[in-house]
C-alpha atoms as a PDB file:
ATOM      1  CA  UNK A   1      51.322  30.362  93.552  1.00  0.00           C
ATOM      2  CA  UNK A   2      47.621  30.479  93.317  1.00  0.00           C
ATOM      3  CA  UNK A   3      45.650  32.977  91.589  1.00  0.00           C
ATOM      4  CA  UNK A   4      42.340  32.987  90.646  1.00  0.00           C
ATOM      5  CA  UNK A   5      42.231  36.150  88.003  1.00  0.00           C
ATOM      6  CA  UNK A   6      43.644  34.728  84.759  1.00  0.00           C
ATOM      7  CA  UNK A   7      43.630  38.992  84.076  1.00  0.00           C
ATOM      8  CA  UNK A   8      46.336  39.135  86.630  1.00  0.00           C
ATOM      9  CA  UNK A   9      48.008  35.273  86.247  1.00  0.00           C
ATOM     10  CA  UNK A  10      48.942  36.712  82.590  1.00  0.00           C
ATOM     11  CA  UNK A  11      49.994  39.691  83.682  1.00  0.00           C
ATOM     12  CA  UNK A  12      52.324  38.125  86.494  1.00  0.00           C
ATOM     13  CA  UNK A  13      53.402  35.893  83.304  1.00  0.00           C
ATOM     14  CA  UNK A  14      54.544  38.778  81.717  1.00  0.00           C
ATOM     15  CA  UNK A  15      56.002  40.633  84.600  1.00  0.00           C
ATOM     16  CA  UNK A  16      58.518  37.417  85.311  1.00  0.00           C
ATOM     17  CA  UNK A  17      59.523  36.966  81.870  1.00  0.00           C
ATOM     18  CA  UNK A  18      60.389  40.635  81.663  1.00  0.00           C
ATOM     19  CA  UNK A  19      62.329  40.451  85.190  1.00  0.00           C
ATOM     20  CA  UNK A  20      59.954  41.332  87.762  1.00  0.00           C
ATOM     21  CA  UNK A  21      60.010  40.183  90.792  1.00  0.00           C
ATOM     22  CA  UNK A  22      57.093  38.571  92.404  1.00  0.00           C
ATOM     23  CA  UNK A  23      56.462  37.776  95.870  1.00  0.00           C
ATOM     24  CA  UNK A  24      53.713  35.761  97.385  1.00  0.00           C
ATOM     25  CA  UNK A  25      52.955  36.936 100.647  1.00  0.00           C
ATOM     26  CA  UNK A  26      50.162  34.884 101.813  1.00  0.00           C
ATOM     27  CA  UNK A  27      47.552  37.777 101.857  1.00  0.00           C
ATOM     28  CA  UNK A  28      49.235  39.840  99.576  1.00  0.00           C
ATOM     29  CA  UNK A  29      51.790  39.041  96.457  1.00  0.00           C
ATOM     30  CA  UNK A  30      54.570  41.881  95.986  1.00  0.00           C
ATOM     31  CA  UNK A  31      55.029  42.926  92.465  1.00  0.00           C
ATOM     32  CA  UNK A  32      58.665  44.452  92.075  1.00  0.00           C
ATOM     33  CA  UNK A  33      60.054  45.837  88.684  1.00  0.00           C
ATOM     34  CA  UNK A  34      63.815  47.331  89.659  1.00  0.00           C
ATOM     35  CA  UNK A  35      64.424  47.778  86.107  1.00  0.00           C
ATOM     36  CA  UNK A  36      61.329  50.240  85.635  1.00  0.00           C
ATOM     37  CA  UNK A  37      60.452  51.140  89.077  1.00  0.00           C
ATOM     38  CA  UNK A  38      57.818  54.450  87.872  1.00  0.00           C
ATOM     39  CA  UNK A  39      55.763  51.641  86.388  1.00  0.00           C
ATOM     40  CA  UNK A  40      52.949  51.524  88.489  1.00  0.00           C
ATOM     41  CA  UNK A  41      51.587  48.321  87.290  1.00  0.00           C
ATOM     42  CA  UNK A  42      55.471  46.567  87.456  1.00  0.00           C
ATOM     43  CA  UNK A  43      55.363  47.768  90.801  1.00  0.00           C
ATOM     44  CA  UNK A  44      51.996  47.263  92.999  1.00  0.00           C
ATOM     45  CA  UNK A  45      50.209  44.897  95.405  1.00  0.00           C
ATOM     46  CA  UNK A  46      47.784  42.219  94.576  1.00  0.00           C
ATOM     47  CA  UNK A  47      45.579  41.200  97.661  1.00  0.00           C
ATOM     48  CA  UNK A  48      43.703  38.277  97.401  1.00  0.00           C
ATOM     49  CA  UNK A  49      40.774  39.981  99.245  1.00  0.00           C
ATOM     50  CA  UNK A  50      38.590  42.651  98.307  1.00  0.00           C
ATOM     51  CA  UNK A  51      38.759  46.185 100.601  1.00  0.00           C
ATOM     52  CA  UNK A  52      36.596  45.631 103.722  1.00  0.00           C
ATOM     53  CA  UNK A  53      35.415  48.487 105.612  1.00  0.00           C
ATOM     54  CA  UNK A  54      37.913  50.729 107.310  1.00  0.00           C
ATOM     55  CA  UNK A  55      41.346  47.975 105.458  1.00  0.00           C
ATOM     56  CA  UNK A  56      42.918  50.799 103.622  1.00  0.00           C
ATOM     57  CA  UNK A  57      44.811  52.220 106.289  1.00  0.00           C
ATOM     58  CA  UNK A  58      46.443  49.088 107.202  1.00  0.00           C
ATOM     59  CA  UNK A  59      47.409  47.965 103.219  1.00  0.00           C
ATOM     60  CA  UNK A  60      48.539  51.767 102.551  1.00  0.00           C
ATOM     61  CA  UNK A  61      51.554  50.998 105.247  1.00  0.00           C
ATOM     62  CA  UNK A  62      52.037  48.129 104.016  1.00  0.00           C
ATOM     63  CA  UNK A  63      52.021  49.570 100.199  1.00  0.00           C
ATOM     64  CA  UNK A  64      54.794  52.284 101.909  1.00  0.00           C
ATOM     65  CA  UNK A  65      56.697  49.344 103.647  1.00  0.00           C
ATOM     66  CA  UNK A  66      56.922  47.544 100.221  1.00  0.00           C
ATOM     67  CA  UNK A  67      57.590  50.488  98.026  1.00  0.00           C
ATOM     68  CA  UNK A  68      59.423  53.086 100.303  1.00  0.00           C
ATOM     69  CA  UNK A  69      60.323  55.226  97.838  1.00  0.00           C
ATOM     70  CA  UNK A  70      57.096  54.970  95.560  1.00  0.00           C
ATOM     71  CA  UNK A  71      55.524  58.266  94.831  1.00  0.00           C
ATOM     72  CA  UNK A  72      52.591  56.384  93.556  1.00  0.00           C
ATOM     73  CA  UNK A  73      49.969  53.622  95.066  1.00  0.00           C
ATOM     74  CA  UNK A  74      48.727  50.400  92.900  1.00  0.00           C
ATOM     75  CA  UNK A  75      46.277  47.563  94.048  1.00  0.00           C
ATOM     76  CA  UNK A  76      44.735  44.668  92.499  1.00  0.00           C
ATOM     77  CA  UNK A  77      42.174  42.155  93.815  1.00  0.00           C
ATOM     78  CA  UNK A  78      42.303  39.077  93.352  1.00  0.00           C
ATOM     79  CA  UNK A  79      38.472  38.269  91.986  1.00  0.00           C
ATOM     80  CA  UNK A  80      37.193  37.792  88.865  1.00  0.00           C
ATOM     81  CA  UNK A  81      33.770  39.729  89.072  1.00  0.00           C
ATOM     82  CA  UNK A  82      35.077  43.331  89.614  1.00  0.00           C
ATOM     83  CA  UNK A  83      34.055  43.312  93.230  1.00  0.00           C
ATOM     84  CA  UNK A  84      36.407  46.338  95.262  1.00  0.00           C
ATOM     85  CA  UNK A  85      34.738  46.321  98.814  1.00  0.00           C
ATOM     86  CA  UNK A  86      34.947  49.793 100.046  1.00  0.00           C
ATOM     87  CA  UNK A  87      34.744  51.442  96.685  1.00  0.00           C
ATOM     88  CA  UNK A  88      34.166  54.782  98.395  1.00  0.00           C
ATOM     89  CA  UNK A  89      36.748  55.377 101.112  1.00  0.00           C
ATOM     90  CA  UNK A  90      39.042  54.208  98.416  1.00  0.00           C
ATOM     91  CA  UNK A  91      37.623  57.077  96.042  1.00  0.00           C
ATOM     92  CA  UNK A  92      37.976  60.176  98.735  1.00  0.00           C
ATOM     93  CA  UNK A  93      41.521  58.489  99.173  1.00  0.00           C
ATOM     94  CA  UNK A  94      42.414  59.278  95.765  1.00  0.00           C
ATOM     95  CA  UNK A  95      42.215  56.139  94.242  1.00  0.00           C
ATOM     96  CA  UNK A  96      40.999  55.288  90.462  1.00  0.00           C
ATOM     97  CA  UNK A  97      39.080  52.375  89.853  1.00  0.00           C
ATOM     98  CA  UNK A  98      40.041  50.406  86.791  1.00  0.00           C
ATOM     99  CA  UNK A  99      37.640  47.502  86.066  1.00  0.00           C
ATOM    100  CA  UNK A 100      38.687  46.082  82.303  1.00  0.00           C
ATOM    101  CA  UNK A 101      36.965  42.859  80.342  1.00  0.00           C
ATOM    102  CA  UNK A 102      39.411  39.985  80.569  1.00  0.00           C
ATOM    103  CA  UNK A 103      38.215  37.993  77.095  1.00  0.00           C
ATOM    104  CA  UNK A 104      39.373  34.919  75.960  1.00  0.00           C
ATOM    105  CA  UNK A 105      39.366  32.501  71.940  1.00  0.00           C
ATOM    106  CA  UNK A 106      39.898  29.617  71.205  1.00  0.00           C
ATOM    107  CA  UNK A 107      39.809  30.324  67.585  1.00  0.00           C
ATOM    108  CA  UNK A 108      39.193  33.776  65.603  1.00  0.00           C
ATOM    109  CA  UNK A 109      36.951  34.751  62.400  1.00  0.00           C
ATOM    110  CA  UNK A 110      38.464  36.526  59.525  1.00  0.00           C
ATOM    111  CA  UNK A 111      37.984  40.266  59.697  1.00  0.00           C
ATOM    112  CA  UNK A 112      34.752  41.956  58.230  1.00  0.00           C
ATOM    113  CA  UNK A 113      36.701  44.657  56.791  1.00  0.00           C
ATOM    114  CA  UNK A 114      40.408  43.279  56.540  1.00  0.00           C
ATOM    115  CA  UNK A 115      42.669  46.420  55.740  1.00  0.00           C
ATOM    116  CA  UNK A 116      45.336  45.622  52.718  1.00  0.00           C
ATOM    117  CA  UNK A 117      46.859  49.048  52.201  1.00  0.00           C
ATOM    118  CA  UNK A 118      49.322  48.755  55.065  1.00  0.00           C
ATOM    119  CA  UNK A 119      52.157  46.390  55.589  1.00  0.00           C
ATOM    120  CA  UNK A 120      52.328  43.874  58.284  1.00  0.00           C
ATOM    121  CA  UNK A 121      55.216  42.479  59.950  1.00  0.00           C
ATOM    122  CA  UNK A 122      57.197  42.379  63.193  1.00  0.00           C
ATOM    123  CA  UNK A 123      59.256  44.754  64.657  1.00  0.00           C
ATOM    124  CA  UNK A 124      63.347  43.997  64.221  1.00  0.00           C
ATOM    125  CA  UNK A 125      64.794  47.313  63.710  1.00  0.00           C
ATOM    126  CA  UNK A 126      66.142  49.552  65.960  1.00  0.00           C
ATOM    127  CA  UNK A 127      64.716  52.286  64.153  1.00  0.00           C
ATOM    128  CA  UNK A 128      61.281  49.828  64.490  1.00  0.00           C
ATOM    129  CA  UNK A 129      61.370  49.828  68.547  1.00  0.00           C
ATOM    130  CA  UNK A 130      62.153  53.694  68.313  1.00  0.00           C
ATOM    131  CA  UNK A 131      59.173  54.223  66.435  1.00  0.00           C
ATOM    132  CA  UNK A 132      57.220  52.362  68.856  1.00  0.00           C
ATOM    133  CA  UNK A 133      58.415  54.642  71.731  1.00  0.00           C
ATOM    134  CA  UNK A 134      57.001  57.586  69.583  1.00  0.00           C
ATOM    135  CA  UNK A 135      53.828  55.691  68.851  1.00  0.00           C
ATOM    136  CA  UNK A 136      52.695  54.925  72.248  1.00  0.00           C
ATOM    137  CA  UNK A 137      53.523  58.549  73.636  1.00  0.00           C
ATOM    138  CA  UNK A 138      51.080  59.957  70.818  1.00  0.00           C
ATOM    139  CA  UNK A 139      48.333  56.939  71.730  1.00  0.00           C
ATOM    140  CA  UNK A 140      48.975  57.286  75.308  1.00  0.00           C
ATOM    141  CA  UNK A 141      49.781  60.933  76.004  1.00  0.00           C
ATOM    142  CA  UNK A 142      50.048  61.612  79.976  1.00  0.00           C
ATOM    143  CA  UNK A 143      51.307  65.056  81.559  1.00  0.00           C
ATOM    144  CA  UNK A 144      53.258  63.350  83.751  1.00  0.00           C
ATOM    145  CA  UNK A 145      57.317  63.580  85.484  1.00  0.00           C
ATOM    146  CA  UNK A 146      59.524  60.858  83.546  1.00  0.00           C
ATOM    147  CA  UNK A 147      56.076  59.691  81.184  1.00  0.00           C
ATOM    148  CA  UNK A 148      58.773  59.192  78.336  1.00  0.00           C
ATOM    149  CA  UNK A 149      61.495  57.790  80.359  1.00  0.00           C
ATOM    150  CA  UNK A 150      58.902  54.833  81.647  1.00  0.00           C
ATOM    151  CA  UNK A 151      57.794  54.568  77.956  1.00  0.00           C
ATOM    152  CA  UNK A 152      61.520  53.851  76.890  1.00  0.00           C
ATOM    153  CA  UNK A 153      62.465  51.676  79.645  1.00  0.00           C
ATOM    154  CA  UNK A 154      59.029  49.645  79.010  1.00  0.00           C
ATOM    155  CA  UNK A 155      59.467  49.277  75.145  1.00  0.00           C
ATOM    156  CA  UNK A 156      63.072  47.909  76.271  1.00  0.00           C
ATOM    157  CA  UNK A 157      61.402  45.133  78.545  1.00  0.00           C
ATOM    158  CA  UNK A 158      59.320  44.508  75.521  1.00  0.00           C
ATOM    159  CA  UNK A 159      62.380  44.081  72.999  1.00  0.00           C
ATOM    160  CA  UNK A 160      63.956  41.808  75.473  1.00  0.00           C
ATOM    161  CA  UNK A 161      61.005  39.395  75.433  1.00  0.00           C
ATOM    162  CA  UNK A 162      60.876  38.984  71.926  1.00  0.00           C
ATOM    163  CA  UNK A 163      64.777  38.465  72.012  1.00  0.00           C
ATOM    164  CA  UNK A 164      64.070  35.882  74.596  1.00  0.00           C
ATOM    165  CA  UNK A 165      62.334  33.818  72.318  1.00  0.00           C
ATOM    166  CA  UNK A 166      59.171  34.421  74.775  1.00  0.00           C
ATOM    167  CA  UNK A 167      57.078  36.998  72.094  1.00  0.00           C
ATOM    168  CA  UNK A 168      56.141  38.936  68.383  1.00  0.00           C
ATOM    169  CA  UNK A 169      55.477  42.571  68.781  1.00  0.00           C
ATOM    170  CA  UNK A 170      53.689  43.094  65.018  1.00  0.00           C
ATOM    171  CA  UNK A 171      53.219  46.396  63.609  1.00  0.00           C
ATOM    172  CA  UNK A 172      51.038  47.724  60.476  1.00  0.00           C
ATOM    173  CA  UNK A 173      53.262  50.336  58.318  1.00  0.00           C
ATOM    174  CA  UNK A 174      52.171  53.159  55.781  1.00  0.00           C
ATOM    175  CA  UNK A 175      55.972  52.463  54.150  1.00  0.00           C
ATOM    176  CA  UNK A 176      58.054  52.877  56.732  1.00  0.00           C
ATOM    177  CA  UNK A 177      55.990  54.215  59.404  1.00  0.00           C
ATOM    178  CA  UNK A 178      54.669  52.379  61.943  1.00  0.00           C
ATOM    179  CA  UNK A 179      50.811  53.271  62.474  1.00  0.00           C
ATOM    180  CA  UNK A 180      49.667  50.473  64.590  1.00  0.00           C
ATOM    181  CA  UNK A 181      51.231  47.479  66.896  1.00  0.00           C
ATOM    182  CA  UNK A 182      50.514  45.225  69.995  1.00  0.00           C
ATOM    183  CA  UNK A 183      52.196  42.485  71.679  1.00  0.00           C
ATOM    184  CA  UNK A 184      51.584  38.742  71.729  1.00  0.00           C
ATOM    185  CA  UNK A 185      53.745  36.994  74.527  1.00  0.00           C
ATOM    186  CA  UNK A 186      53.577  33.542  76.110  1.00  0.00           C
ATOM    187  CA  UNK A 187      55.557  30.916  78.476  1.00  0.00           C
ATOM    188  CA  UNK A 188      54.708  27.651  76.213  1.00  0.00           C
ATOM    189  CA  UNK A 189      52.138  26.746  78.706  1.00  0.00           C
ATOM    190  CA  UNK A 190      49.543  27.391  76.052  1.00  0.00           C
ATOM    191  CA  UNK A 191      47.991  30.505  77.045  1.00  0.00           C
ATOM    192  CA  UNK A 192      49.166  33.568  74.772  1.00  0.00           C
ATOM    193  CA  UNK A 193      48.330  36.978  76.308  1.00  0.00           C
ATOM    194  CA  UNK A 194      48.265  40.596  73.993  1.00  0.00           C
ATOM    195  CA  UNK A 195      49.516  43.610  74.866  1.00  0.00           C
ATOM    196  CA  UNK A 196      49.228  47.173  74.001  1.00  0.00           C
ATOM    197  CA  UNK A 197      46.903  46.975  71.002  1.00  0.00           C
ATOM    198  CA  UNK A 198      47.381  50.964  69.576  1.00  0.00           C
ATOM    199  CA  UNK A 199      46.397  52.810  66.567  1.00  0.00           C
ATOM    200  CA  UNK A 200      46.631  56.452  65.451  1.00  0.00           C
ATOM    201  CA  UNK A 201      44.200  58.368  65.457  1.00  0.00           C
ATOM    202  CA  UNK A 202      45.254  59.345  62.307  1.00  0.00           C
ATOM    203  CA  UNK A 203      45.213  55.962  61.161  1.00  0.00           C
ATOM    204  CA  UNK A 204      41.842  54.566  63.217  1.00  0.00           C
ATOM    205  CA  UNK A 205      38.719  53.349  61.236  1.00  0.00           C
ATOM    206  CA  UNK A 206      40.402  51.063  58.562  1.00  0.00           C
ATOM    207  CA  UNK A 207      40.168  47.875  59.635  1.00  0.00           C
ATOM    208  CA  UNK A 208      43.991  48.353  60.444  1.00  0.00           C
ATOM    209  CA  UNK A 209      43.520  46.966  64.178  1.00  0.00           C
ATOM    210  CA  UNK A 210      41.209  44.507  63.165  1.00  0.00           C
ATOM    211  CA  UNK A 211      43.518  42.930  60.832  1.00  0.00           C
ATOM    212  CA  UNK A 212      46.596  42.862  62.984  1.00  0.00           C
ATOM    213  CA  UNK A 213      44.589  41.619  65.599  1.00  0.00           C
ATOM    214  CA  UNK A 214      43.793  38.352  63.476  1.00  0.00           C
ATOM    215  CA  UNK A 215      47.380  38.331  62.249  1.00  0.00           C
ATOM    216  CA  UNK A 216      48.712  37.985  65.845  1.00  0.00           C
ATOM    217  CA  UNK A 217      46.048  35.685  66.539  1.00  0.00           C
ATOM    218  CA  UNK A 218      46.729  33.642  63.815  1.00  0.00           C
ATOM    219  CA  UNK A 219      50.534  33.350  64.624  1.00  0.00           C
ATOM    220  CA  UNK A 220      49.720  32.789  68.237  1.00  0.00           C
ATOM    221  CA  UNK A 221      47.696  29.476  67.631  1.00  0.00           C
ATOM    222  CA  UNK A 222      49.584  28.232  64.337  1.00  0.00           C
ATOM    223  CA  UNK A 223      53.059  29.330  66.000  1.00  0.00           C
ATOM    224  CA  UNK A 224      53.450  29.661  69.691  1.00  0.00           C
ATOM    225  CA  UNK A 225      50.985  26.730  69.467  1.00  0.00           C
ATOM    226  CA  UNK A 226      48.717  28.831  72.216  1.00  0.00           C
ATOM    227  CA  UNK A 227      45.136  26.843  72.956  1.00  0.00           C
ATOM    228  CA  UNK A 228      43.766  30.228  74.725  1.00  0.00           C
ATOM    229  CA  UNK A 229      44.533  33.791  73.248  1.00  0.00           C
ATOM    230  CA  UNK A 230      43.674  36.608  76.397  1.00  0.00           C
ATOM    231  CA  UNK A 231      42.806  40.024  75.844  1.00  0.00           C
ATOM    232  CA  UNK A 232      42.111  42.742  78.089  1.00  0.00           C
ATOM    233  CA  UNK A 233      40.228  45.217  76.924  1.00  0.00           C
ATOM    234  CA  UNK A 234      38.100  48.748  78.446  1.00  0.00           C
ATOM    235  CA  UNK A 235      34.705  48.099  78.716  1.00  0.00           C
ATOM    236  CA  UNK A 236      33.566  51.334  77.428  1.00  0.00           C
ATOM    237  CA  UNK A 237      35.965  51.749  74.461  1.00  0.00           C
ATOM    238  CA  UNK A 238      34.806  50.931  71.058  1.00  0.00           C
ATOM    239  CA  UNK A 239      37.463  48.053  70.522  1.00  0.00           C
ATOM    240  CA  UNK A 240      35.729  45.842  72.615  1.00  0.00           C
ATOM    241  CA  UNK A 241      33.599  45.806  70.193  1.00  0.00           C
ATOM    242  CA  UNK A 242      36.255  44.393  67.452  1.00  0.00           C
ATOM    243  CA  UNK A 243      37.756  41.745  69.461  1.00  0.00           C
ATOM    244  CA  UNK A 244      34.471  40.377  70.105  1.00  0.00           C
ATOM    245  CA  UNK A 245      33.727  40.412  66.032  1.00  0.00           C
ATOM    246  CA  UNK A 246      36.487  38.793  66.036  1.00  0.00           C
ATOM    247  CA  UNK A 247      35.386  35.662  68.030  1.00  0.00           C
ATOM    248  CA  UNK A 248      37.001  36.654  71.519  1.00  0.00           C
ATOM    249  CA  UNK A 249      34.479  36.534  74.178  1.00  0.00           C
ATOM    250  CA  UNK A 250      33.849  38.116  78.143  1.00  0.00           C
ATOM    251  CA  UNK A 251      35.772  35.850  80.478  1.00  0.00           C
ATOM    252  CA  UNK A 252      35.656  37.818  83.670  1.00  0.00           C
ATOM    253  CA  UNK A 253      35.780  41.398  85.768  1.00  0.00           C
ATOM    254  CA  UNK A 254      39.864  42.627  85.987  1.00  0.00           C
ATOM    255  CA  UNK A 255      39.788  45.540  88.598  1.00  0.00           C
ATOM    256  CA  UNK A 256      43.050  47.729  89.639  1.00  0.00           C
ATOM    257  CA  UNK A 257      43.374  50.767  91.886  1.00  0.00           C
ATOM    258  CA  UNK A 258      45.694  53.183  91.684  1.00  0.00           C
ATOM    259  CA  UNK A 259      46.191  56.531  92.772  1.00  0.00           C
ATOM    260  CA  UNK A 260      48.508  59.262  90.522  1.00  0.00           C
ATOM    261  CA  UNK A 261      51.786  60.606  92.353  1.00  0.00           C
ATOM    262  CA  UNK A 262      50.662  63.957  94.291  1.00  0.00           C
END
């Protein structure tokens, strides 16, 4: 299966190791996640097109062919310079543009302000992965039917890829609490792609994320024996900002649309 966006090749990497389903359609590829099916982003279609004038009616039905019982919508594009097409009859729609900075090292600098008052290490515990539920609800609050119950049922997919052999989920811990994690998961083909980089807010300013980040990077290249580390990161958020201190640099345009169950 070709696709150009190495945003969306890495996520489809980790989609398929976690059990997704993927589908290649010819125009479209069909991303299925039974296991999880209120994940919007487990459960979307990726068009290799942008949105021409007057398409949307014709890739809604075949969103609600796809996804019959989907109370949500979720498109990707398969481009690497953010490019939508018909940004605004998407917009009165009710569609959300997302449009994130795919970034990409080789190698990674030390930290300008490495934190050494928490504790590093992976997550093994049950009482570890529980804590992780309760960390990404308070990062990522959203008012929203069954927002914990996709939360649990993701952190499970996450567990099960570390299991696997195919990922380290690391965590920094005041004691026993766990006040910041993310994901590093790969296939052995060389390319090793993070997820969920969080902090408290309590927590945020300390060179905490800074310093897991070059953990995880560290592991990735000396362990998993990764040539390319990926991050995806929001353009407007500050932590672009440490990732590229950090020696990662802009690869390309990632853009998603998705529209919020009514």
């Amino acid at each position: 299966m070709n696709i150009t966006s190495l945003g969306y090749r890495t996520d489809l990497m980790l989609l398929q190791l976690s059990g997704s389903e993927v589908t290649d359609k010819g125009e479209y590829v069909v991303i299925r996640t039974p296991a999880n099916p209120t994940f919007w982003w487990g459960n979307y279609l990726l068009y290799r097109t942008p949105f021409a004038p007057g398409a949307l009616a014709g890739r809604l039905e075949v969103f609600r062919q796809e996804f019959p019982a989907a109370k949500h919508g979720a498109f990707g594009i398969d481009t690497t310079d953010g490019l939508v097409g018909a940004e605004e009859e998407l917009k009165a729609a009710g569609f959300e543009t997302d449009r994130s900075t795919v970034m990409t090292a080789k190698q990674v600098k030390e930290p300008a302000r490495p934190n050494v008052d928490s504790q590093y290490r992976f997550l093994s515990s049950d009482d570890d992965w529980e804590q992780l539920v309760g960390l990404s609800l308070a990062v990522n609050s959203m008012d929203l039917e069954g927002y914990e119950e996709f939360n649990r049922r993701k952190t499970e997919a996450e567990r099960s890829l570390v299991e696997a052999g195919h990922a380290q989920w690391f965590g920094a811990f005041d004691g026993e609490r766990l006040r910041a994690s993310l994901g590093l998961v790969s296939d052995g083909s060389g390319v090793a792609r993070f997820q969920n980089v969080q902090t408290h807010e309590d927590y945020r300013g300390r060179g905490i994320a800074s310093t897991l980040v070059h953990q995880a990077s560290r592991y990735g290249l000396d362990e998993m024996r990764a040539h390319t580390l990926v991050m995806v990161a929001d353009p407007d958020y500050l932590a672009i900002r440490l990732y590229r201190a950090l020696g990662f640099t802009d690869s390309e345009v990632q853009v998603g649309l998705d529209k919020r169950p009514s």
